[in-house]
PDB file of N, CA and C in Angstrom:
ATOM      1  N   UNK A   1     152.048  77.616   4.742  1.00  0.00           N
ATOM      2  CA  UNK A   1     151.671  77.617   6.138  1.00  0.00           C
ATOM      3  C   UNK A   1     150.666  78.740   6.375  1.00  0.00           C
ATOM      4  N   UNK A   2     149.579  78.466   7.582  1.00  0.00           N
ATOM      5  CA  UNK A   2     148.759  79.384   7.681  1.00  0.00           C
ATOM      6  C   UNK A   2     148.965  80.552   8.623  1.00  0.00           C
ATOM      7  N   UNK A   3     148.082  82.022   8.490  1.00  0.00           N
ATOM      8  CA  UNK A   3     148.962  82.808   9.514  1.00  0.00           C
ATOM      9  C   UNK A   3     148.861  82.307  10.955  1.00  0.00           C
ATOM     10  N   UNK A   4     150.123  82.849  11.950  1.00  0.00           N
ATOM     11  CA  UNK A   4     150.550  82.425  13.153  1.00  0.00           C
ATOM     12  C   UNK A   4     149.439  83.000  14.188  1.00  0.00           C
ATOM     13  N   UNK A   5     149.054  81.983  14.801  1.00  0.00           N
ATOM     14  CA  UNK A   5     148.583  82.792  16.244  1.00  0.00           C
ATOM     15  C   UNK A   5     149.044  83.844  17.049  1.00  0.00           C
ATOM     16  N   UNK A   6     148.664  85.223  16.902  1.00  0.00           N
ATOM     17  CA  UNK A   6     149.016  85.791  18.366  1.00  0.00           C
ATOM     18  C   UNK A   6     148.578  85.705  19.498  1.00  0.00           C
ATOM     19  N   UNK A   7     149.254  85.905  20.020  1.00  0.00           N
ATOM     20  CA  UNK A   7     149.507  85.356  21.834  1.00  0.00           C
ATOM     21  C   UNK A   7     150.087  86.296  21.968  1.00  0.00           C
ATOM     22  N   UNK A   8     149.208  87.456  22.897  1.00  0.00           N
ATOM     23  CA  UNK A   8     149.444  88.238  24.179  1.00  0.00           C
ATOM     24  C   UNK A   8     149.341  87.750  25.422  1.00  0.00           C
ATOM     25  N   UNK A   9     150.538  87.869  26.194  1.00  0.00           N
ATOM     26  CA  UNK A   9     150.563  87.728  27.682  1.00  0.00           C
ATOM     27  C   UNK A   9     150.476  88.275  28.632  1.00  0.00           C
ATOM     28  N   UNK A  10     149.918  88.087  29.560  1.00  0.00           N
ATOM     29  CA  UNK A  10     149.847  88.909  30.746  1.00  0.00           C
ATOM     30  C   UNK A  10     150.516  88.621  31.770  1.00  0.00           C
ATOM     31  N   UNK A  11     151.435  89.261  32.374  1.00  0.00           N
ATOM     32  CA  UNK A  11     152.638  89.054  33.434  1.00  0.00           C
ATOM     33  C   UNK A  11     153.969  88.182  33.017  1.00  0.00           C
ATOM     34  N   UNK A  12     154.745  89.142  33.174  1.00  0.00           N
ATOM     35  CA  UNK A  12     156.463  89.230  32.760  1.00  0.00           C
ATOM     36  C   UNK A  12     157.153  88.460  34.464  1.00  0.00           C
ATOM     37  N   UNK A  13     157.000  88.021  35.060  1.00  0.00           N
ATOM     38  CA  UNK A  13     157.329  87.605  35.915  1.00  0.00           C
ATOM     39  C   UNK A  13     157.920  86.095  35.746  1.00  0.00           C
ATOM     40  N   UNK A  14     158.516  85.347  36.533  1.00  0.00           N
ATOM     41  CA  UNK A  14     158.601  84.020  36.399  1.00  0.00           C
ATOM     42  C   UNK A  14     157.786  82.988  35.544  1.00  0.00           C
ATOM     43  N   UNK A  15     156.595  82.571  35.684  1.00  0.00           N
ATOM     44  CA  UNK A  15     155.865  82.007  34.890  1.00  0.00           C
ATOM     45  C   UNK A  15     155.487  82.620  33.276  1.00  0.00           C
ATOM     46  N   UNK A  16     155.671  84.092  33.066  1.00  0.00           N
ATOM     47  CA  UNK A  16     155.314  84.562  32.005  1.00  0.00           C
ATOM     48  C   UNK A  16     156.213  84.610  31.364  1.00  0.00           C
ATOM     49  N   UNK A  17     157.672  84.311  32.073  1.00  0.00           N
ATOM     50  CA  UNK A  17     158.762  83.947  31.025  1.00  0.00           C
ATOM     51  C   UNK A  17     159.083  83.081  30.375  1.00  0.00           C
ATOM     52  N   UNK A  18     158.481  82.100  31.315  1.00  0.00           N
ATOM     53  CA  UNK A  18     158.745  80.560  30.868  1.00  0.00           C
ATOM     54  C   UNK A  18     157.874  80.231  29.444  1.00  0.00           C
ATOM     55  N   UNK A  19     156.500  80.574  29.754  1.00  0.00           N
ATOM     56  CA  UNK A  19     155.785  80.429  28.748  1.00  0.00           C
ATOM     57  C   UNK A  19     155.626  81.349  27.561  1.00  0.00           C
ATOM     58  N   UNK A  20     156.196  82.611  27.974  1.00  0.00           N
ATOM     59  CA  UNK A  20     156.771  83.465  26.705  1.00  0.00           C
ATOM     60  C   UNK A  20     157.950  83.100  25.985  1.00  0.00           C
ATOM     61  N   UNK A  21     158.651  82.237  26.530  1.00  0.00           N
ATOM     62  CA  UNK A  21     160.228  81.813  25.869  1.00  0.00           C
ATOM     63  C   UNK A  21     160.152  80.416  25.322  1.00  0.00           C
ATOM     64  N   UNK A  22     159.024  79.889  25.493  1.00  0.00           N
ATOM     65  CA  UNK A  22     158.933  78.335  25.592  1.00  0.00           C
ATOM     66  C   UNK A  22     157.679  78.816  23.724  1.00  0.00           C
ATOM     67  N   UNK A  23     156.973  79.855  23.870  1.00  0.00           N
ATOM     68  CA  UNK A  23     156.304  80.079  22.694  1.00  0.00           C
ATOM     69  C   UNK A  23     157.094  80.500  21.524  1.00  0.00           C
ATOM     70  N   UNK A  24     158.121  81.725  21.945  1.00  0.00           N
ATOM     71  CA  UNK A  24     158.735  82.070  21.198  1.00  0.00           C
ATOM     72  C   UNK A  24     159.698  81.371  20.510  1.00  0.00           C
ATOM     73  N   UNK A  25     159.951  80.461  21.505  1.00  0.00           N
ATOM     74  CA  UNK A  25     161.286  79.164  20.427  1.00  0.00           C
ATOM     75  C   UNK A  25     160.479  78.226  20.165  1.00  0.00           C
ATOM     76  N   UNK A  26     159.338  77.663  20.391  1.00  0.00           N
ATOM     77  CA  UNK A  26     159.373  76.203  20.295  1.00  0.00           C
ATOM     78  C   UNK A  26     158.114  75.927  19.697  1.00  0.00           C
ATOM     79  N   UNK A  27     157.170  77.109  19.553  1.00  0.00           N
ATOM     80  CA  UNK A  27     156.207  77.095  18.815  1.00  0.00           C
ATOM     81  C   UNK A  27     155.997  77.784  17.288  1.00  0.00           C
ATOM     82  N   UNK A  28     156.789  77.378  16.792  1.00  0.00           N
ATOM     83  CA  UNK A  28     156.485  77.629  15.136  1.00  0.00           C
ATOM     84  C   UNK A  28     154.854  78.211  14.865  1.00  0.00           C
ATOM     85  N   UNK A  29     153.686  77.464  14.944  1.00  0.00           N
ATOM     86  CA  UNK A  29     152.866  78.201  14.939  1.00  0.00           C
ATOM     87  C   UNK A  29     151.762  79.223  15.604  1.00  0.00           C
ATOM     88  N   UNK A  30     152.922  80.039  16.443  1.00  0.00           N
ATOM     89  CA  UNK A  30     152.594  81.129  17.325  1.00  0.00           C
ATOM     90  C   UNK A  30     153.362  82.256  17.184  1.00  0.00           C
ATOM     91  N   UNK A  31     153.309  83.354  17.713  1.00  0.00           N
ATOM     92  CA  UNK A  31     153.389  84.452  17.795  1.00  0.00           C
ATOM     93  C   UNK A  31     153.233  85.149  18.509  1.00  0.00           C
ATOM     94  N   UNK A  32     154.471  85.360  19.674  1.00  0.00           N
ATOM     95  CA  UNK A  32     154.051  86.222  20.777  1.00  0.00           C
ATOM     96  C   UNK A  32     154.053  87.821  20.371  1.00  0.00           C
ATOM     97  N   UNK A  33     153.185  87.934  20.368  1.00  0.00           N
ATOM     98  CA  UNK A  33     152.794  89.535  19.770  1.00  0.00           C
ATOM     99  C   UNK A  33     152.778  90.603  20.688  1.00  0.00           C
ATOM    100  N   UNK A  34     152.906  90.540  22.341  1.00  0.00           N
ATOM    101  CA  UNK A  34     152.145  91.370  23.090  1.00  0.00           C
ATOM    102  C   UNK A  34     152.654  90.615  24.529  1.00  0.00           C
ATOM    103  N   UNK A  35     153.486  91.439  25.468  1.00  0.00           N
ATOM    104  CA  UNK A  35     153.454  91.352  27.042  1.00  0.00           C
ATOM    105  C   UNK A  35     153.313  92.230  27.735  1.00  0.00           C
ATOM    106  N   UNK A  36     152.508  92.098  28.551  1.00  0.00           N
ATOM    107  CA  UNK A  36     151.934  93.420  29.468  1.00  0.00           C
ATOM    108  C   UNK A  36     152.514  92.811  31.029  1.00  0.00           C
ATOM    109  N   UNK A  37     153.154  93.837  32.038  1.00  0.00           N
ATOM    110  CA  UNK A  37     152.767  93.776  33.495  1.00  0.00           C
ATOM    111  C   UNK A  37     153.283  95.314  34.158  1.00  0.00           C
ATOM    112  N   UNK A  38     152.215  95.272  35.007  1.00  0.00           N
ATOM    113  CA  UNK A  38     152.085  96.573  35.662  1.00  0.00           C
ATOM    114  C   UNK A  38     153.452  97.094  36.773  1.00  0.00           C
ATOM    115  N   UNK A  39     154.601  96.075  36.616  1.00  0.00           N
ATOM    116  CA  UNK A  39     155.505  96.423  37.486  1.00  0.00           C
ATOM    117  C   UNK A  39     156.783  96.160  36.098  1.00  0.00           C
ATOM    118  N   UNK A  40     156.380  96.465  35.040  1.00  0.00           N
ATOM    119  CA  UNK A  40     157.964  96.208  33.402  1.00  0.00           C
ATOM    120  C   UNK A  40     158.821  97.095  34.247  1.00  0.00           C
ATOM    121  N   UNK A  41     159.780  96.015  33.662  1.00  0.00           N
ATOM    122  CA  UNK A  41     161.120  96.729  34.199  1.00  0.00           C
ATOM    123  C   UNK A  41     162.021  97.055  33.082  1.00  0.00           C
ATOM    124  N   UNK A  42     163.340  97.674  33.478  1.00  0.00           N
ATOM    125  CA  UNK A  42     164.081  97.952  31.864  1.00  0.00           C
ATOM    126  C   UNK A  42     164.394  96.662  30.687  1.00  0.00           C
ATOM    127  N   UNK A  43     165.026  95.906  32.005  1.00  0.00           N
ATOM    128  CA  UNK A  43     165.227  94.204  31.653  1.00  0.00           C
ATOM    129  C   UNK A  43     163.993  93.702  31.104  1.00  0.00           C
ATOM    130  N   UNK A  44     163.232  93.360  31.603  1.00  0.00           N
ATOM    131  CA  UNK A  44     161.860  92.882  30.963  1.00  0.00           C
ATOM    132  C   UNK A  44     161.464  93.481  29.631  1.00  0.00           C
ATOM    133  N   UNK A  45     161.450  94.502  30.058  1.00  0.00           N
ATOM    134  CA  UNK A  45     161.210  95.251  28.390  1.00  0.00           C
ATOM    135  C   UNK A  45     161.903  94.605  27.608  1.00  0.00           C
ATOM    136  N   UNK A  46     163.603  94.734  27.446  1.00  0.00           N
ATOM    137  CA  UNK A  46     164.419  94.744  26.208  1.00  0.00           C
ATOM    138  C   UNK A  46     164.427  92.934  26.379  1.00  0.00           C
ATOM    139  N   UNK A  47     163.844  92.582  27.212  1.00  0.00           N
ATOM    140  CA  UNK A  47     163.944  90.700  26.722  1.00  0.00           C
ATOM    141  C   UNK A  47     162.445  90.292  26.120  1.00  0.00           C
ATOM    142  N   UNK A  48     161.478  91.091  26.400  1.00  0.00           N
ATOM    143  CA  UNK A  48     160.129  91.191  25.551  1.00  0.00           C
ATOM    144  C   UNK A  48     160.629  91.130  24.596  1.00  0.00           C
ATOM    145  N   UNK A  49     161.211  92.489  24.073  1.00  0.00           N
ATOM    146  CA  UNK A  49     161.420  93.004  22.739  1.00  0.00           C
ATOM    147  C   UNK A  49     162.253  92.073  22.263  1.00  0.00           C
ATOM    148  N   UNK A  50     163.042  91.542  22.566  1.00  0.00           N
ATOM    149  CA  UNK A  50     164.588  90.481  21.879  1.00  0.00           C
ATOM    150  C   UNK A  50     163.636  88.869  21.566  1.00  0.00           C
ATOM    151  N   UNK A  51     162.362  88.805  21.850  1.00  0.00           N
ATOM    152  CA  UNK A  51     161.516  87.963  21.736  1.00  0.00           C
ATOM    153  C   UNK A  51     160.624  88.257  20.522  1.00  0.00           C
ATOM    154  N   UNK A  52     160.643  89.221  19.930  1.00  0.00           N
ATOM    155  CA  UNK A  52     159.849  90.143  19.174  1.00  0.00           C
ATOM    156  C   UNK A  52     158.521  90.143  19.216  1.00  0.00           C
ATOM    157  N   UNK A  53     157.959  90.683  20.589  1.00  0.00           N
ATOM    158  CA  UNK A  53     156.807  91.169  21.089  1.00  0.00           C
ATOM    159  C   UNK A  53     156.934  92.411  20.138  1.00  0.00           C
ATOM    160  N   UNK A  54     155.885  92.760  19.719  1.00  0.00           N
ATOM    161  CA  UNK A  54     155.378  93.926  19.115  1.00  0.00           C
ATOM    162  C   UNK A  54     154.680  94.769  19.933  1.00  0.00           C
ATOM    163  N   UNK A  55     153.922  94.919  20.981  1.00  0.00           N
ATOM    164  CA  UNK A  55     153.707  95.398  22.267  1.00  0.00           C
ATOM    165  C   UNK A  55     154.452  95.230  23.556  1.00  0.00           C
ATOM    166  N   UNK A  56     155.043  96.094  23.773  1.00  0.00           N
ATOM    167  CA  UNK A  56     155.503  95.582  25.289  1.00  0.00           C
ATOM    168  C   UNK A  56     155.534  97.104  26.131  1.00  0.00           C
ATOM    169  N   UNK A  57     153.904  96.449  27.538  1.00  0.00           N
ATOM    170  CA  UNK A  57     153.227  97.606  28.387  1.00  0.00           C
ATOM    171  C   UNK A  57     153.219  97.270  29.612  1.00  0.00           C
ATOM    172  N   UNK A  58     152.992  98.431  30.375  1.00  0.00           N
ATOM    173  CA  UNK A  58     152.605  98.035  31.915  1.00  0.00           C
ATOM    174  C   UNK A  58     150.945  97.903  31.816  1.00  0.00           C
ATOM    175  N   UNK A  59     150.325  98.198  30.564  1.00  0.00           N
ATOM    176  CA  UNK A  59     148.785  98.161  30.827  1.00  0.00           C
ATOM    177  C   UNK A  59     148.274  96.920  30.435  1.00  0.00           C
ATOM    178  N   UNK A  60     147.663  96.318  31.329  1.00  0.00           N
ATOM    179  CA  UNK A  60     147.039  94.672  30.343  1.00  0.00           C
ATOM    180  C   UNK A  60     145.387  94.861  29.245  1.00  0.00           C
ATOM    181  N   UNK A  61     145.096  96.465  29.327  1.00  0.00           N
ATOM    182  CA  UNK A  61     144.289  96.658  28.379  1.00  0.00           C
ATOM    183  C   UNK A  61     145.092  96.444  27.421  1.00  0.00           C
ATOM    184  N   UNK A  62     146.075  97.158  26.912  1.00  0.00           N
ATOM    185  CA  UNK A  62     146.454  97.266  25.657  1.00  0.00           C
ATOM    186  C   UNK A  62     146.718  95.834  24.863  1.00  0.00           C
ATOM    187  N   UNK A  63     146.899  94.520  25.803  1.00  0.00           N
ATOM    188  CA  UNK A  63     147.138  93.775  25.077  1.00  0.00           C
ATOM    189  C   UNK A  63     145.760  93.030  25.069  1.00  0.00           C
ATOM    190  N   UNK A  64     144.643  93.062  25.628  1.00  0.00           N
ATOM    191  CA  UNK A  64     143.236  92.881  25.905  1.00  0.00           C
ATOM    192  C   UNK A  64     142.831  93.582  24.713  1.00  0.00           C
ATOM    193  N   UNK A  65     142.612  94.740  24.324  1.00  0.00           N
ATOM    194  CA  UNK A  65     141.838  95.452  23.482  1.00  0.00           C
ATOM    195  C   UNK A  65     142.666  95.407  21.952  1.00  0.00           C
ATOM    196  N   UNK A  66     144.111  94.738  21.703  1.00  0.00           N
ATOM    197  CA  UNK A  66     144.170  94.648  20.473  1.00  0.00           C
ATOM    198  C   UNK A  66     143.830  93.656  19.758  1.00  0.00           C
ATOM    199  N   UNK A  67     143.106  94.215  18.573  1.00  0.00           N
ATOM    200  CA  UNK A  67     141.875  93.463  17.642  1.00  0.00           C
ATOM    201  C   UNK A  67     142.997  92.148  17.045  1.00  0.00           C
ATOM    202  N   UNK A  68     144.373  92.239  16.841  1.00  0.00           N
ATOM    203  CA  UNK A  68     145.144  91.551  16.130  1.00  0.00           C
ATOM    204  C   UNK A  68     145.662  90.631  17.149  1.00  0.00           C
ATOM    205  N   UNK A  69     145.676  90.487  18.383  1.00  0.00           N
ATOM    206  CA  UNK A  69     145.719  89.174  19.391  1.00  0.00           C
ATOM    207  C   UNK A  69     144.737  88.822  19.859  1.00  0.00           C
ATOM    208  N   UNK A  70     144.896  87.027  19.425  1.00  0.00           N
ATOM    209  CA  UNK A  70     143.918  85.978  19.810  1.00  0.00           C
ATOM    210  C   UNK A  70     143.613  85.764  21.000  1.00  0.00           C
ATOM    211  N   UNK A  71     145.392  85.458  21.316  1.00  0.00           N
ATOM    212  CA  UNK A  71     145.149  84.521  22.434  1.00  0.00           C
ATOM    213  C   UNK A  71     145.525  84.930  23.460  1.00  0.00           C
ATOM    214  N   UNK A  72     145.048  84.975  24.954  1.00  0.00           N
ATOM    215  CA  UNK A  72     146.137  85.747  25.846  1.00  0.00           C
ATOM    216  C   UNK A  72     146.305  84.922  27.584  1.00  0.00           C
ATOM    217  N   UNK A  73     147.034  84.118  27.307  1.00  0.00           N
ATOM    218  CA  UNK A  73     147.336  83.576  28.419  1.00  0.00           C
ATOM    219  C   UNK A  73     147.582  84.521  30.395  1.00  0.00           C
ATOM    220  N   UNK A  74     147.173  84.189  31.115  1.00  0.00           N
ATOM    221  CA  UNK A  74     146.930  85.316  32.218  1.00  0.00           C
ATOM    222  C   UNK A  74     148.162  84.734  32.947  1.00  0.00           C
ATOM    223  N   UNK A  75     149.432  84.754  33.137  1.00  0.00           N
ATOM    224  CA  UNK A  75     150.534  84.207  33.870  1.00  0.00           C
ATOM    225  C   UNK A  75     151.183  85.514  35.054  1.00  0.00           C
ATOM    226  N   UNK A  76     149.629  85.809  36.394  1.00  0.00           N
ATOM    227  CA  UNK A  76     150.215  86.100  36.962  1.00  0.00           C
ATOM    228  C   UNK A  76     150.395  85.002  38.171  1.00  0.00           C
TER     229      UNK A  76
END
């Protein structure tokens, strides 16, 4: 198999869960690598992380400016 897409997201809110949880289980060839929103909460964080985001920020540069995510869906 070839390497996985990363997919950084932008906004942890309702819609960014759906489609962060819907990538993380159901897309074999993806990789959510990265969720950013400017209001993370403790919860949000540790369900990023239990998703195994490798970034998880309140800044949406950080998931913008890393060279190792493709793709970044805007789910505010």
């Amino acid at each position: 198999m070839s390497a996985r897409l990363k997919i950084g997201i932008i906004g942890a809110g309702r819609i960014g869960k759906i489609h962060a949880d819907n990538i993380a289980r159901f897309i074999p060839q993806a990789a959510l690598d990265g969720i950013a929103d400017i209001k993370l909460s403790t919860e949000q964080e540790a369900w990023a992380k239990s998703l195994g985001a490798r970034i998880v920020t309140k800044d949406p540069e950080d998931i913008l400016k890393d060279p190792a995510i493709e793709h970044v869906p805007v789910c505010s």
